[in-house]
Protein backbone atom coordinates (compact mmCIF):
# COMPACT_ATOMS: atom_id res chain seq x y z
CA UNK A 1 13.85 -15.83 -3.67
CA UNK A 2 16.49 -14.44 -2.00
CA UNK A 3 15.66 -12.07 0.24
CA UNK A 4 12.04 -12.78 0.83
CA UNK A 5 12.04 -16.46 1.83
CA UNK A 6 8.24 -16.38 2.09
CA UNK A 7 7.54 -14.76 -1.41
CA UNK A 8 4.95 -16.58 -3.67
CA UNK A 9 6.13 -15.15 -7.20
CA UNK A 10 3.66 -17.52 -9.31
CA UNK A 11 0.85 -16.80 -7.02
CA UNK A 12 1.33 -13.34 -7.12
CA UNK A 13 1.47 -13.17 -10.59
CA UNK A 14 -1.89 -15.25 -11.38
CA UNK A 15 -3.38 -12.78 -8.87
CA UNK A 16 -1.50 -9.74 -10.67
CA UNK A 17 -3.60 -11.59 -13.72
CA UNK A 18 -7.24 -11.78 -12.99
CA UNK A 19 -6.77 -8.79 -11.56
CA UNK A 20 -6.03 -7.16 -14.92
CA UNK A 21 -8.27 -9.41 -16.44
CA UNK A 22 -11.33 -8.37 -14.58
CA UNK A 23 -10.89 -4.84 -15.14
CA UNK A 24 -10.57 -5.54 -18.95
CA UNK A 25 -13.71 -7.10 -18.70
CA UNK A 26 -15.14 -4.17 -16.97
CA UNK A 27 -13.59 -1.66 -19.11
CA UNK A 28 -14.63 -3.56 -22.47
CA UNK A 29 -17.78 -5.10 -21.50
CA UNK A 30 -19.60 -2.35 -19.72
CA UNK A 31 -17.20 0.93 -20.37
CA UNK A 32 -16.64 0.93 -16.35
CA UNK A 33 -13.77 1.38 -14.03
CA UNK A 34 -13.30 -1.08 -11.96
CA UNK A 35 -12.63 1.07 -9.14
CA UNK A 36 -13.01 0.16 -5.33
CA UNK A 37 -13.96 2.81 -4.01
CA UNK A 38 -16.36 4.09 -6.37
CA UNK A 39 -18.03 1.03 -6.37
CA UNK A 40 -18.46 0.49 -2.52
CA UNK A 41 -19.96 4.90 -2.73
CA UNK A 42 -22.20 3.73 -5.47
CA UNK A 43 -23.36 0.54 -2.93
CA UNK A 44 -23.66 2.94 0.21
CA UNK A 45 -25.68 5.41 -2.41
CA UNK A 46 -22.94 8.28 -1.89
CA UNK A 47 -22.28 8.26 -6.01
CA UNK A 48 -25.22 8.76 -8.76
CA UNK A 49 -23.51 7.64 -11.16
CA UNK A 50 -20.97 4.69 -12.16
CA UNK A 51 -21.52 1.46 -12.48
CA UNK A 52 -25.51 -0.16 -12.22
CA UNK A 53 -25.98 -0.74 -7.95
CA UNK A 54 -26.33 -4.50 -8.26
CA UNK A 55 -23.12 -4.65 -10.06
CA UNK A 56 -21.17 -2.03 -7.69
CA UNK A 57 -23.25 -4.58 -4.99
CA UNK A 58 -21.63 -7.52 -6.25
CA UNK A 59 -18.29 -6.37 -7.11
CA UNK A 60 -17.71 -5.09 -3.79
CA UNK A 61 -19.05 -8.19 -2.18
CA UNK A 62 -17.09 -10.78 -4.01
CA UNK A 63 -13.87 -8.82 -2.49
CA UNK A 64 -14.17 -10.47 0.78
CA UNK A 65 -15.55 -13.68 -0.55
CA UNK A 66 -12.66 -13.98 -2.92
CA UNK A 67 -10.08 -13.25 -0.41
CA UNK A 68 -11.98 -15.83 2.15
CA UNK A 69 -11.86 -18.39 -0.43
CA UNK A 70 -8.35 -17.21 -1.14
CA UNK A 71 -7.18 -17.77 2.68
CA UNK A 72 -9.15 -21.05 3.23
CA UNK A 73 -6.93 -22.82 0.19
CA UNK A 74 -3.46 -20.98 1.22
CA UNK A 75 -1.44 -20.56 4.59
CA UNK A 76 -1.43 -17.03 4.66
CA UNK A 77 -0.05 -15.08 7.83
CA UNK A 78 -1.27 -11.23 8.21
CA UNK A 79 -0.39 -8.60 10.53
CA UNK A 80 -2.38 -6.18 11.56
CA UNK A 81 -2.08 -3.31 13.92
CA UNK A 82 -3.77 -4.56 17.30
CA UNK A 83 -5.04 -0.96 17.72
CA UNK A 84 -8.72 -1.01 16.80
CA UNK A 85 -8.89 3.02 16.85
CA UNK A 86 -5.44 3.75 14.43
CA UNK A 87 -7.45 1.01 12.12
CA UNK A 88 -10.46 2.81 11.87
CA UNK A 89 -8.51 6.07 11.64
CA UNK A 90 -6.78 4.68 9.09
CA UNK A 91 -9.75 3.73 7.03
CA UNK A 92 -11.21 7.31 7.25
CA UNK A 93 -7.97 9.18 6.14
CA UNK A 94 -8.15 6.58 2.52
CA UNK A 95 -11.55 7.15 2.40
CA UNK A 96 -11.52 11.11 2.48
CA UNK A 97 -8.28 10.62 0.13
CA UNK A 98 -10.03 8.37 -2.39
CA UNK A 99 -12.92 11.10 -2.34
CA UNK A 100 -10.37 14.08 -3.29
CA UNK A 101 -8.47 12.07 -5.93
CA UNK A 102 -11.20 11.28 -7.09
CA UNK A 103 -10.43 7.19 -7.13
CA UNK A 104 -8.74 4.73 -5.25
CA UNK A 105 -5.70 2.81 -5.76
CA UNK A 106 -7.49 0.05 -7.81
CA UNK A 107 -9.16 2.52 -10.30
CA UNK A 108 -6.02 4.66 -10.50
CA UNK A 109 -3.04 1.92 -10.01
CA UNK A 110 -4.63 -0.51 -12.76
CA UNK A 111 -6.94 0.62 -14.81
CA UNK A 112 -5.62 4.22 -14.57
CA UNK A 113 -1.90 3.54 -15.29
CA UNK A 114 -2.94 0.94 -17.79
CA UNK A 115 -4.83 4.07 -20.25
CA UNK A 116 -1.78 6.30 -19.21
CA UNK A 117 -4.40 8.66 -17.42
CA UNK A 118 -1.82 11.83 -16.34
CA UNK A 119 -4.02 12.10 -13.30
CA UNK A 120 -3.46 8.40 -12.46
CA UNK A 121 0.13 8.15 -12.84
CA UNK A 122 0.42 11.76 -10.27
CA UNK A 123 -2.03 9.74 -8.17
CA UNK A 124 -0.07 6.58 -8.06
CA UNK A 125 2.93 7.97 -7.53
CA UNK A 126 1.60 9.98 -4.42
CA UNK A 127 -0.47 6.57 -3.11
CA UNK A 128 3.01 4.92 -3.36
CA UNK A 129 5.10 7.91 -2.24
CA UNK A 130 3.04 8.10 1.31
CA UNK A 131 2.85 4.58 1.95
CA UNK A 132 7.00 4.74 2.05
CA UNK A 133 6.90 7.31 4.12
CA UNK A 134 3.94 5.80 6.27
CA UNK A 135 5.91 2.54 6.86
CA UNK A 136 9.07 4.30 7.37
CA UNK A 137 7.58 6.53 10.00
CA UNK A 138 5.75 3.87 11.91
CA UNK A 139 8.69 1.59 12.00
CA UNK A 140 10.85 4.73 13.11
CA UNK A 141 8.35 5.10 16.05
CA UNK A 142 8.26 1.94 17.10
CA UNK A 143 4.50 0.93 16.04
CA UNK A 144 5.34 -1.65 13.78
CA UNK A 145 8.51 -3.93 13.07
C-alpha cells in the first residue's frame, strides 16, 4: 500500500473480524458487552455486576494468550516508550478514564458504535480525538518519532 509499506490489510481485516465476531457472540449468547475494562474490574472484584467472574477471568486472560500466539506466528515489530514510569502513568490515566466513561474503547468503539449507543459514539470520538492530540504532542516534544 502506498504509503504504509509495512501495512497488513488482510490481516487486519480477519482481526477487524473475530473481533466483531466475538462480541456478537457475547452480545447474543449471554446479553454481555464485551468490554475490556469491565471485564478485567469484574476479575480484580472492583464491579458487582457484568459478566459471570470465570468468564470476565477468561476473557481477559485469553487477551495476552491470543496476542502471544498472535506474535509467535507473525514478525511483528512494536515500539514502546522505554520509560517504565510514563507507561505506568499512562495506564492509570485510561484506567480512571474508562471508570468515568463508564467503558473502554472495546465496549464503546465496537460494540457501542455497532448499537449506535449516543454515549458511545461522544465517547469514541473523544478516545480518538485525544489520542491525535496525544501523538501529536509527544512527537512535537520530542518523546516519540
Amino acid at each position: 500500500m502506498p504509503g504504509f509499506p509495512h501495512a497488513m490489510p488482510f490481516a487486519g481485516f480477519i482481526g477487524g473480524l473475530m473481533i466483531g465476531v466475538a462480541a456478537a457472540i457475547m452480545l447474543l449468547g449471554n446479553g454481555r458487552i464485551a468490554g475490556v475494562s469491565g471485564m478485567f474490574a469484574r476479575v480484580l472484584g472492583l464491579s458487582e455486576g457484568g459478566a459471570p467472574w470465570m468468564m470476565a477471568l477468561l476473557f481477559t486472560a485469553g487477551l495476552p494468550l491470543g496476542a502471544a500466539l498472535a506474535a509467535a506466528n507473525v514478525d511483528v515489530e512494536a515500539r514502546f516508550p522505554t520509560s517504565l514510569g510514563l507507561i505506568a502513568v499512562a495506564g492509570l490515566i485510561v484506567g480512571i478514564g474508562t471508570r468515568l466513561g463508564a467503558g473502554c474503547t472495546s465496549g464503546h468503539g465496537v460494540c457501542g458504535l455497532s448499537r449506535l449507543s449516543p454515549r458511545s459514539i461522544v465517547a469514541t470520538g473523544t478516545f480518538m480525538a485525544t489520542g491525535i492530540a496525544t501523538v501529536t504532542l509527544m512527537r512535537l516534544a520530542g518523546v516519540v518519532s
